[in-house]
PDB file of N, CA and C in Angstrom:
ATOM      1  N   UNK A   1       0.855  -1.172   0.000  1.00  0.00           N
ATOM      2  CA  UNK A   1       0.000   0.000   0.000  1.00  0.00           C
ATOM      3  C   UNK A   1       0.901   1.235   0.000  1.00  0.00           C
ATOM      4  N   UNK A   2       0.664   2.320  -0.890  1.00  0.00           N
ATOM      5  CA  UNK A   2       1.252   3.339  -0.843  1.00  0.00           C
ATOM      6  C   UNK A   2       1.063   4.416   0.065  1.00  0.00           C
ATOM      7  N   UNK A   3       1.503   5.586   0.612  1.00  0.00           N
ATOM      8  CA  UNK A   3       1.615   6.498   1.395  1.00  0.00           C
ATOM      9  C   UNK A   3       0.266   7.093   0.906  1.00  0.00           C
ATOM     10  N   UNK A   4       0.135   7.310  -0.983  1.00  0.00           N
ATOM     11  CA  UNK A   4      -1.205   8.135  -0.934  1.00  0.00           C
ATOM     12  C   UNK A   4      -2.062   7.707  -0.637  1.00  0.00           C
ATOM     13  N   UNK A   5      -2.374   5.932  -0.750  1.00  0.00           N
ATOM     14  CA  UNK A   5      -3.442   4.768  -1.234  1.00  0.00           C
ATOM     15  C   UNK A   5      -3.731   5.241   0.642  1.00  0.00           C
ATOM     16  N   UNK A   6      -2.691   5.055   1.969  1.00  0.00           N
ATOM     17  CA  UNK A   6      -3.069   5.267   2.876  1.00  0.00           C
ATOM     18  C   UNK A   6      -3.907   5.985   3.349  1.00  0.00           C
ATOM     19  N   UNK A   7      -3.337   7.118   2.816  1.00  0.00           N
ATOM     20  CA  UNK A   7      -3.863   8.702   3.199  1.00  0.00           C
ATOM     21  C   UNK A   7      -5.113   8.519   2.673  1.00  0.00           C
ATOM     22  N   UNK A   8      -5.569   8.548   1.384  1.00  0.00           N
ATOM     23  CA  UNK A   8      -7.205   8.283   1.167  1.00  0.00           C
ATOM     24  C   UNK A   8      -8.112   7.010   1.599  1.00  0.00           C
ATOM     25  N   UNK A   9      -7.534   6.221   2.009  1.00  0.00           N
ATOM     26  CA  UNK A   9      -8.440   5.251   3.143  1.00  0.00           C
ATOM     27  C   UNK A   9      -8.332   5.838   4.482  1.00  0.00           C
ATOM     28  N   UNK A  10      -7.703   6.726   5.135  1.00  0.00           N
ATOM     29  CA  UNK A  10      -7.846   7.303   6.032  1.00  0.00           C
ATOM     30  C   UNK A  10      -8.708   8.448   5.992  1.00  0.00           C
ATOM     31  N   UNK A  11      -9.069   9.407   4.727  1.00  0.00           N
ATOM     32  CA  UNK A  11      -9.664  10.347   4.619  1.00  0.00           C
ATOM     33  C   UNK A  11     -11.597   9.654   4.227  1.00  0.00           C
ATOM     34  N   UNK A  12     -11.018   8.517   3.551  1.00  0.00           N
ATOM     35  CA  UNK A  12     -13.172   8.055   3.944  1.00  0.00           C
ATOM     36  C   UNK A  12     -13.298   7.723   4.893  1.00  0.00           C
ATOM     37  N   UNK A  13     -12.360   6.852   5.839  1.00  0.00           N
ATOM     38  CA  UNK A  13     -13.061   6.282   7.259  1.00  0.00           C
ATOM     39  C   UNK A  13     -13.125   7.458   7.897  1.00  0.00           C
ATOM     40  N   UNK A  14     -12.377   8.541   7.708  1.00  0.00           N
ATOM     41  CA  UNK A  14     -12.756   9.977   8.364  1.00  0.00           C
ATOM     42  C   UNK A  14     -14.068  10.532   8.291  1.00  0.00           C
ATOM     43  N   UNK A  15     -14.303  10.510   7.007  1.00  0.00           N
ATOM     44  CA  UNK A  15     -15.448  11.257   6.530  1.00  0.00           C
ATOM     45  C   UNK A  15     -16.281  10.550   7.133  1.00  0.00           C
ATOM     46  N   UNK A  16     -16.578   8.853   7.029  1.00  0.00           N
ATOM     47  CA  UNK A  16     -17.713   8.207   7.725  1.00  0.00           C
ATOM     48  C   UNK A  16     -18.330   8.420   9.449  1.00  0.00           C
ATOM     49  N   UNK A  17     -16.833   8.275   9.584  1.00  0.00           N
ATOM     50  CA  UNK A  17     -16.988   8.385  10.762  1.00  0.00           C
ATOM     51  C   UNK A  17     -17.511   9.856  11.640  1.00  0.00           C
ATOM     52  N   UNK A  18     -16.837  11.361  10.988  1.00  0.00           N
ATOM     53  CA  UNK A  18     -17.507  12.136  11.385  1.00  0.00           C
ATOM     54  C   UNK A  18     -19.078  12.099  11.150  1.00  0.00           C
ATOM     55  N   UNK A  19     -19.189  11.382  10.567  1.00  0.00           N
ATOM     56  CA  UNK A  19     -20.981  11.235  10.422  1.00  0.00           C
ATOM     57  C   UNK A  19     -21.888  10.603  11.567  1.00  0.00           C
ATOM     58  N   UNK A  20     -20.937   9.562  12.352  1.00  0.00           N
ATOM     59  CA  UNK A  20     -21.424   9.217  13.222  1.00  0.00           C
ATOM     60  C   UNK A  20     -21.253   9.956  14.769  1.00  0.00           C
ATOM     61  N   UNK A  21     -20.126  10.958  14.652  1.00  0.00           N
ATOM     62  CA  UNK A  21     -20.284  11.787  15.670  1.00  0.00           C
ATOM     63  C   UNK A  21     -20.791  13.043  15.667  1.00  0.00           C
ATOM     64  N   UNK A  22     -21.194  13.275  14.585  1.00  0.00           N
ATOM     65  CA  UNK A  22     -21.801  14.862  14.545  1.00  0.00           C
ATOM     66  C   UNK A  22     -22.670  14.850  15.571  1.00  0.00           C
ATOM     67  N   UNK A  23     -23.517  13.660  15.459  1.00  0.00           N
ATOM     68  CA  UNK A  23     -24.891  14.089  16.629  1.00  0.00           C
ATOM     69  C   UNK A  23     -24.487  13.791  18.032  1.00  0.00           C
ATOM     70  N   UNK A  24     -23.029  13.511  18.225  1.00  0.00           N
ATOM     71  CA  UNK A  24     -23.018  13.564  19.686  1.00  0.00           C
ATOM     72  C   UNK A  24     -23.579  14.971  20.677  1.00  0.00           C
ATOM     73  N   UNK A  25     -24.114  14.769  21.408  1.00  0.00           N
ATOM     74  CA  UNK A  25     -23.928  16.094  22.576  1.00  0.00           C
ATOM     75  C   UNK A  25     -24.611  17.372  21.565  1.00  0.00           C
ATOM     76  N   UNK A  26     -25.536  17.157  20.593  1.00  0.00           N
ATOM     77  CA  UNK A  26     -26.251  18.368  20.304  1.00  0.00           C
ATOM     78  C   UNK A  26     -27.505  18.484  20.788  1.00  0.00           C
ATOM     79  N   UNK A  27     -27.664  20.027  21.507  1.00  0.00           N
ATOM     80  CA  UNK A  27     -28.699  19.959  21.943  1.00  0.00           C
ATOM     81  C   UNK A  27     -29.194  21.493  21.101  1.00  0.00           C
ATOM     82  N   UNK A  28     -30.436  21.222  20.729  1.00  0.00           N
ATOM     83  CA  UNK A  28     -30.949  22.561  20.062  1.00  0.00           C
ATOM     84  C   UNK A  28     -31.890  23.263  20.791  1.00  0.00           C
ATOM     85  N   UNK A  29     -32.354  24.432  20.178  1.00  0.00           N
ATOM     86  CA  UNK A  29     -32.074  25.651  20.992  1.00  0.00           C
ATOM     87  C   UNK A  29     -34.250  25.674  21.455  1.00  0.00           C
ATOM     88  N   UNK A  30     -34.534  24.921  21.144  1.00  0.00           N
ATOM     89  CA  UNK A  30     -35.944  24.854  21.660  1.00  0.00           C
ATOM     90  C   UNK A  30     -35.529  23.718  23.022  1.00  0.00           C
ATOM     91  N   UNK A  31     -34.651  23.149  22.712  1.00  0.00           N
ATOM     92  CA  UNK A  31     -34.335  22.310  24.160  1.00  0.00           C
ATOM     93  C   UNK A  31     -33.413  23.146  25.205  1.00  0.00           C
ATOM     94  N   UNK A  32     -33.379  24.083  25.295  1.00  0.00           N
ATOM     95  CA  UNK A  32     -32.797  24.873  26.145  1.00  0.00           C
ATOM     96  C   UNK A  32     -33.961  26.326  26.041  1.00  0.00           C
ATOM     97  N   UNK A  33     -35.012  26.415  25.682  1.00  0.00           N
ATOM     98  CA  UNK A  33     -35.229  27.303  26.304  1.00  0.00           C
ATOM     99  C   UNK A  33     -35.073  28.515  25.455  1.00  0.00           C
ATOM    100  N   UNK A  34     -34.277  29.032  24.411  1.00  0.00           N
ATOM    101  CA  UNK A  34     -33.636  29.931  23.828  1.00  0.00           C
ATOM    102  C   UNK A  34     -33.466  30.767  22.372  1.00  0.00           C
ATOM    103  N   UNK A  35     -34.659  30.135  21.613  1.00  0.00           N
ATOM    104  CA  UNK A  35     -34.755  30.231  20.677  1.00  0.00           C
ATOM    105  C   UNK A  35     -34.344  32.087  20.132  1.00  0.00           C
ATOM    106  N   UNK A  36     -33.711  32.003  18.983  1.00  0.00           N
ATOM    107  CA  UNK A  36     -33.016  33.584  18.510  1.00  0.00           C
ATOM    108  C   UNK A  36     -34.749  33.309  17.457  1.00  0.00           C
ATOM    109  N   UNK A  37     -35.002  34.598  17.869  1.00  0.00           N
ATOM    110  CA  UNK A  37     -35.961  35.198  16.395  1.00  0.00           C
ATOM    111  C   UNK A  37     -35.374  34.752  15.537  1.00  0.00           C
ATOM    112  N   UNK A  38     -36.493  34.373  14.679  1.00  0.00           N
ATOM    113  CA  UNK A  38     -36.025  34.416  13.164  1.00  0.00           C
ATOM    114  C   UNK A  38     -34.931  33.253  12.511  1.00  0.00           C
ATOM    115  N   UNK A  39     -34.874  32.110  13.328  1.00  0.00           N
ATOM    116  CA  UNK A  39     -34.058  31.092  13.596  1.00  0.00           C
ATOM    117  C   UNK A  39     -34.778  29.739  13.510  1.00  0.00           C
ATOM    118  N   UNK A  40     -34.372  28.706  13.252  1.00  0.00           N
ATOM    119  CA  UNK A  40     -34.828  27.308  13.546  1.00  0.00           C
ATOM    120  C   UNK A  40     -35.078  27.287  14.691  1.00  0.00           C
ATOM    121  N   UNK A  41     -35.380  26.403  15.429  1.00  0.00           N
ATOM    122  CA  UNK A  41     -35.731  25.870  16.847  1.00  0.00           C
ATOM    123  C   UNK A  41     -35.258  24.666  17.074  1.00  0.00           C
ATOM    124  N   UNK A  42     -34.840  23.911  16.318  1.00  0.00           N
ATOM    125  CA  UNK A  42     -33.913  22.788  15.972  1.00  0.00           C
ATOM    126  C   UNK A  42     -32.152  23.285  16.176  1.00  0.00           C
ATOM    127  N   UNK A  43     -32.196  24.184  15.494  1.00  0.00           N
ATOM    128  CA  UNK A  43     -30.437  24.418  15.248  1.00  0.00           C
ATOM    129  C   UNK A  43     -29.853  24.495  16.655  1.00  0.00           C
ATOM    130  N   UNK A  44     -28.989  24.133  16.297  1.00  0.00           N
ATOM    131  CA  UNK A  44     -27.807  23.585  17.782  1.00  0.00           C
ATOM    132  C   UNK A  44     -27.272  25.180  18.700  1.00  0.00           C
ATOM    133  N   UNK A  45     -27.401  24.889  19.922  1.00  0.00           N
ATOM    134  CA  UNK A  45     -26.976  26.172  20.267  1.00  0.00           C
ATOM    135  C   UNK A  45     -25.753  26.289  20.277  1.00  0.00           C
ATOM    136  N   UNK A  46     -24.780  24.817  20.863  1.00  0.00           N
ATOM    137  CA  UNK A  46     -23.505  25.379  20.426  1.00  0.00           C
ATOM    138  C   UNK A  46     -22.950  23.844  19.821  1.00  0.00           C
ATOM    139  N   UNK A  47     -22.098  23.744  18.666  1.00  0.00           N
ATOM    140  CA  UNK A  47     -22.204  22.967  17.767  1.00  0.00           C
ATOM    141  C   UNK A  47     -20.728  22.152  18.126  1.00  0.00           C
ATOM    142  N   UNK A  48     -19.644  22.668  18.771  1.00  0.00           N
ATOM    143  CA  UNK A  48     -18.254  21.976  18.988  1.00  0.00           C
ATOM    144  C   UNK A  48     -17.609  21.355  18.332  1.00  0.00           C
ATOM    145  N   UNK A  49     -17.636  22.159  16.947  1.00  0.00           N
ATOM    146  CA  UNK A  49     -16.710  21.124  15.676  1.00  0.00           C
ATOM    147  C   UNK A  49     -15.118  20.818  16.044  1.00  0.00           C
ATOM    148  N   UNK A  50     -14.655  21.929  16.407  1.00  0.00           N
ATOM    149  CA  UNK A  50     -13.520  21.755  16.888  1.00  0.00           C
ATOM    150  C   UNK A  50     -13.093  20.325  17.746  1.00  0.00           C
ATOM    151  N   UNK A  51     -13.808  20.072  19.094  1.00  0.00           N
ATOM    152  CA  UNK A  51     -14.121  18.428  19.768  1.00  0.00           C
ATOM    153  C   UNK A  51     -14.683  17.313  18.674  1.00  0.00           C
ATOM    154  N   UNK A  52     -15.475  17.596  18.098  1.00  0.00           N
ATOM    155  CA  UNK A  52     -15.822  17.015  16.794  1.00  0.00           C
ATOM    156  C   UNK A  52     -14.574  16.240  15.803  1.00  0.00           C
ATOM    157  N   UNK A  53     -13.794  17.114  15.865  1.00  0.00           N
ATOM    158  CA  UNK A  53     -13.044  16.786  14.493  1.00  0.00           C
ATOM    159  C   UNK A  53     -11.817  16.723  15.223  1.00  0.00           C
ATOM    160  N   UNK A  54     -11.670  16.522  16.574  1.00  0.00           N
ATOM    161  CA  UNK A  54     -10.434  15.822  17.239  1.00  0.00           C
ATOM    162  C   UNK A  54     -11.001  14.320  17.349  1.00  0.00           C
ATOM    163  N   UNK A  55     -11.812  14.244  18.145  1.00  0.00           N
ATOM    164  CA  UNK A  55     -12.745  12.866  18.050  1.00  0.00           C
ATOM    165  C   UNK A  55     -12.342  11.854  17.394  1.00  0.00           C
ATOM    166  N   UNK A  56     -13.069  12.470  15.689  1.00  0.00           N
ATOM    167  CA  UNK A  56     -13.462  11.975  14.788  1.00  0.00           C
ATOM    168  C   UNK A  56     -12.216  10.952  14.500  1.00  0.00           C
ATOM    169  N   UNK A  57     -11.076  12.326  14.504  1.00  0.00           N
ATOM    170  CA  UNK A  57      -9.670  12.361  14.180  1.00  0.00           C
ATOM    171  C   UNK A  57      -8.951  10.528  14.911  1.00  0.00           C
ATOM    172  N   UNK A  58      -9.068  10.618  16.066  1.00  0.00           N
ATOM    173  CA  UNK A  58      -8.813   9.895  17.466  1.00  0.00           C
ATOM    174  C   UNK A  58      -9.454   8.140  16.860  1.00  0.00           C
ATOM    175  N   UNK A  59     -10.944   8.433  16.588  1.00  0.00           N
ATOM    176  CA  UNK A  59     -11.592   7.010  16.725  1.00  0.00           C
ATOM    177  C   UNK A  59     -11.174   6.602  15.617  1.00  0.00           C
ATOM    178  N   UNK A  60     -10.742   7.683  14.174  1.00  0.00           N
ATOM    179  CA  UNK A  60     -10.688   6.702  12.981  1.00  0.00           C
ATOM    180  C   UNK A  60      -9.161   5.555  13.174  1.00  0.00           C
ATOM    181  N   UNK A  61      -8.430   6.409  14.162  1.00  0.00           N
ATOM    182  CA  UNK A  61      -7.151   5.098  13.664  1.00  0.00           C
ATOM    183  C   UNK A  61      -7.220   3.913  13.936  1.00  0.00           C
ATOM    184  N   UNK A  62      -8.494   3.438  14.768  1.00  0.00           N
ATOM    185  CA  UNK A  62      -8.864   1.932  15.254  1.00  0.00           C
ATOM    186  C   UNK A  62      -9.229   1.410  13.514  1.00  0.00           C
ATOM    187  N   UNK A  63     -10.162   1.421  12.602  1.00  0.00           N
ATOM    188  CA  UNK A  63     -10.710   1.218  11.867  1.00  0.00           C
ATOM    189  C   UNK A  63      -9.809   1.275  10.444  1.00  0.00           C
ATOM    190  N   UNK A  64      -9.313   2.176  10.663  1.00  0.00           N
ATOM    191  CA  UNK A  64      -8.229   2.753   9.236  1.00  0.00           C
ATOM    192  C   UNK A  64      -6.702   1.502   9.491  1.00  0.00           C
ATOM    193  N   UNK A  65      -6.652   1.503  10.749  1.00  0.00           N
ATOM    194  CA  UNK A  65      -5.608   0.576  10.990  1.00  0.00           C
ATOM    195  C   UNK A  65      -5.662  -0.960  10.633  1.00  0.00           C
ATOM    196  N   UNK A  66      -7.065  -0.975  11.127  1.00  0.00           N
ATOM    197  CA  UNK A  66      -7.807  -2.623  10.784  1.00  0.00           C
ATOM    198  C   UNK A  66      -7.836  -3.139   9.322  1.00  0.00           C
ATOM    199  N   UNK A  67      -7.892  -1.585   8.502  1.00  0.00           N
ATOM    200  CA  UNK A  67      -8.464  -1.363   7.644  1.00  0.00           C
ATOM    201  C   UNK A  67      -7.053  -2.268   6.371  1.00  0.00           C
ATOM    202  N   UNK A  68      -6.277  -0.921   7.023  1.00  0.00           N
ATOM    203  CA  UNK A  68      -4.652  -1.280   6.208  1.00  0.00           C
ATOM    204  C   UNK A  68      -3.915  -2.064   6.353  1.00  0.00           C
ATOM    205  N   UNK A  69      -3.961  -2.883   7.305  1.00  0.00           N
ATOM    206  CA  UNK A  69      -3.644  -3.886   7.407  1.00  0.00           C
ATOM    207  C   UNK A  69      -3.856  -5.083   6.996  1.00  0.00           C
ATOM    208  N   UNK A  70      -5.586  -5.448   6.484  1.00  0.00           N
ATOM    209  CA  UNK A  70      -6.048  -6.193   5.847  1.00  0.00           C
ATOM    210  C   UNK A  70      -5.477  -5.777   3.887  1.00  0.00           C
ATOM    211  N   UNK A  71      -5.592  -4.722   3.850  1.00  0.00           N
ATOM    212  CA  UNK A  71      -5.153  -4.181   2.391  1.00  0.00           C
ATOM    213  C   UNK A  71      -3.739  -4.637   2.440  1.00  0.00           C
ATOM    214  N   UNK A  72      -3.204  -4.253   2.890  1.00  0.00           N
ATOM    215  CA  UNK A  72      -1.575  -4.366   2.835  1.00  0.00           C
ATOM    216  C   UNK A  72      -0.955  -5.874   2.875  1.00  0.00           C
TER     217      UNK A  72
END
């Protein structure tokens, strides 16, 4: 397996995987109470992509590892 072949099996199990943590820990803004005029009531009051995309970052090397190893 090559360095790039790596890097892009690491960048879909990324992508998948942020999919499964986006909805961690969102709470929207009719569930707190807080709704802004003129706004959803759904939308997240505070969204933490930053924790998000360390996470994401963190859980993919279990999977990507499993992953390349079977490839390789």
């Amino acid at each position: 397996m090559t360095l790039f072949t790596a890097f892009i099996l690491y960048f879909l199990v990324w992508w998948v995987v942020l999919f499964a943590v986006l909805p961690l820990g969102v709470r929207g803004q009719a569930e707190n109470n807080n709704v802004v005029e003129g706004s959803e009531p759904g939308a997240p009051v505070r969204s933490r992509m930053k924790d998000k995309v360390i996470l994401t970052s963190l859980i993919t090397i279990i999977p990507w590892a499993i992953l390349a190893s079977i490839f390789h």
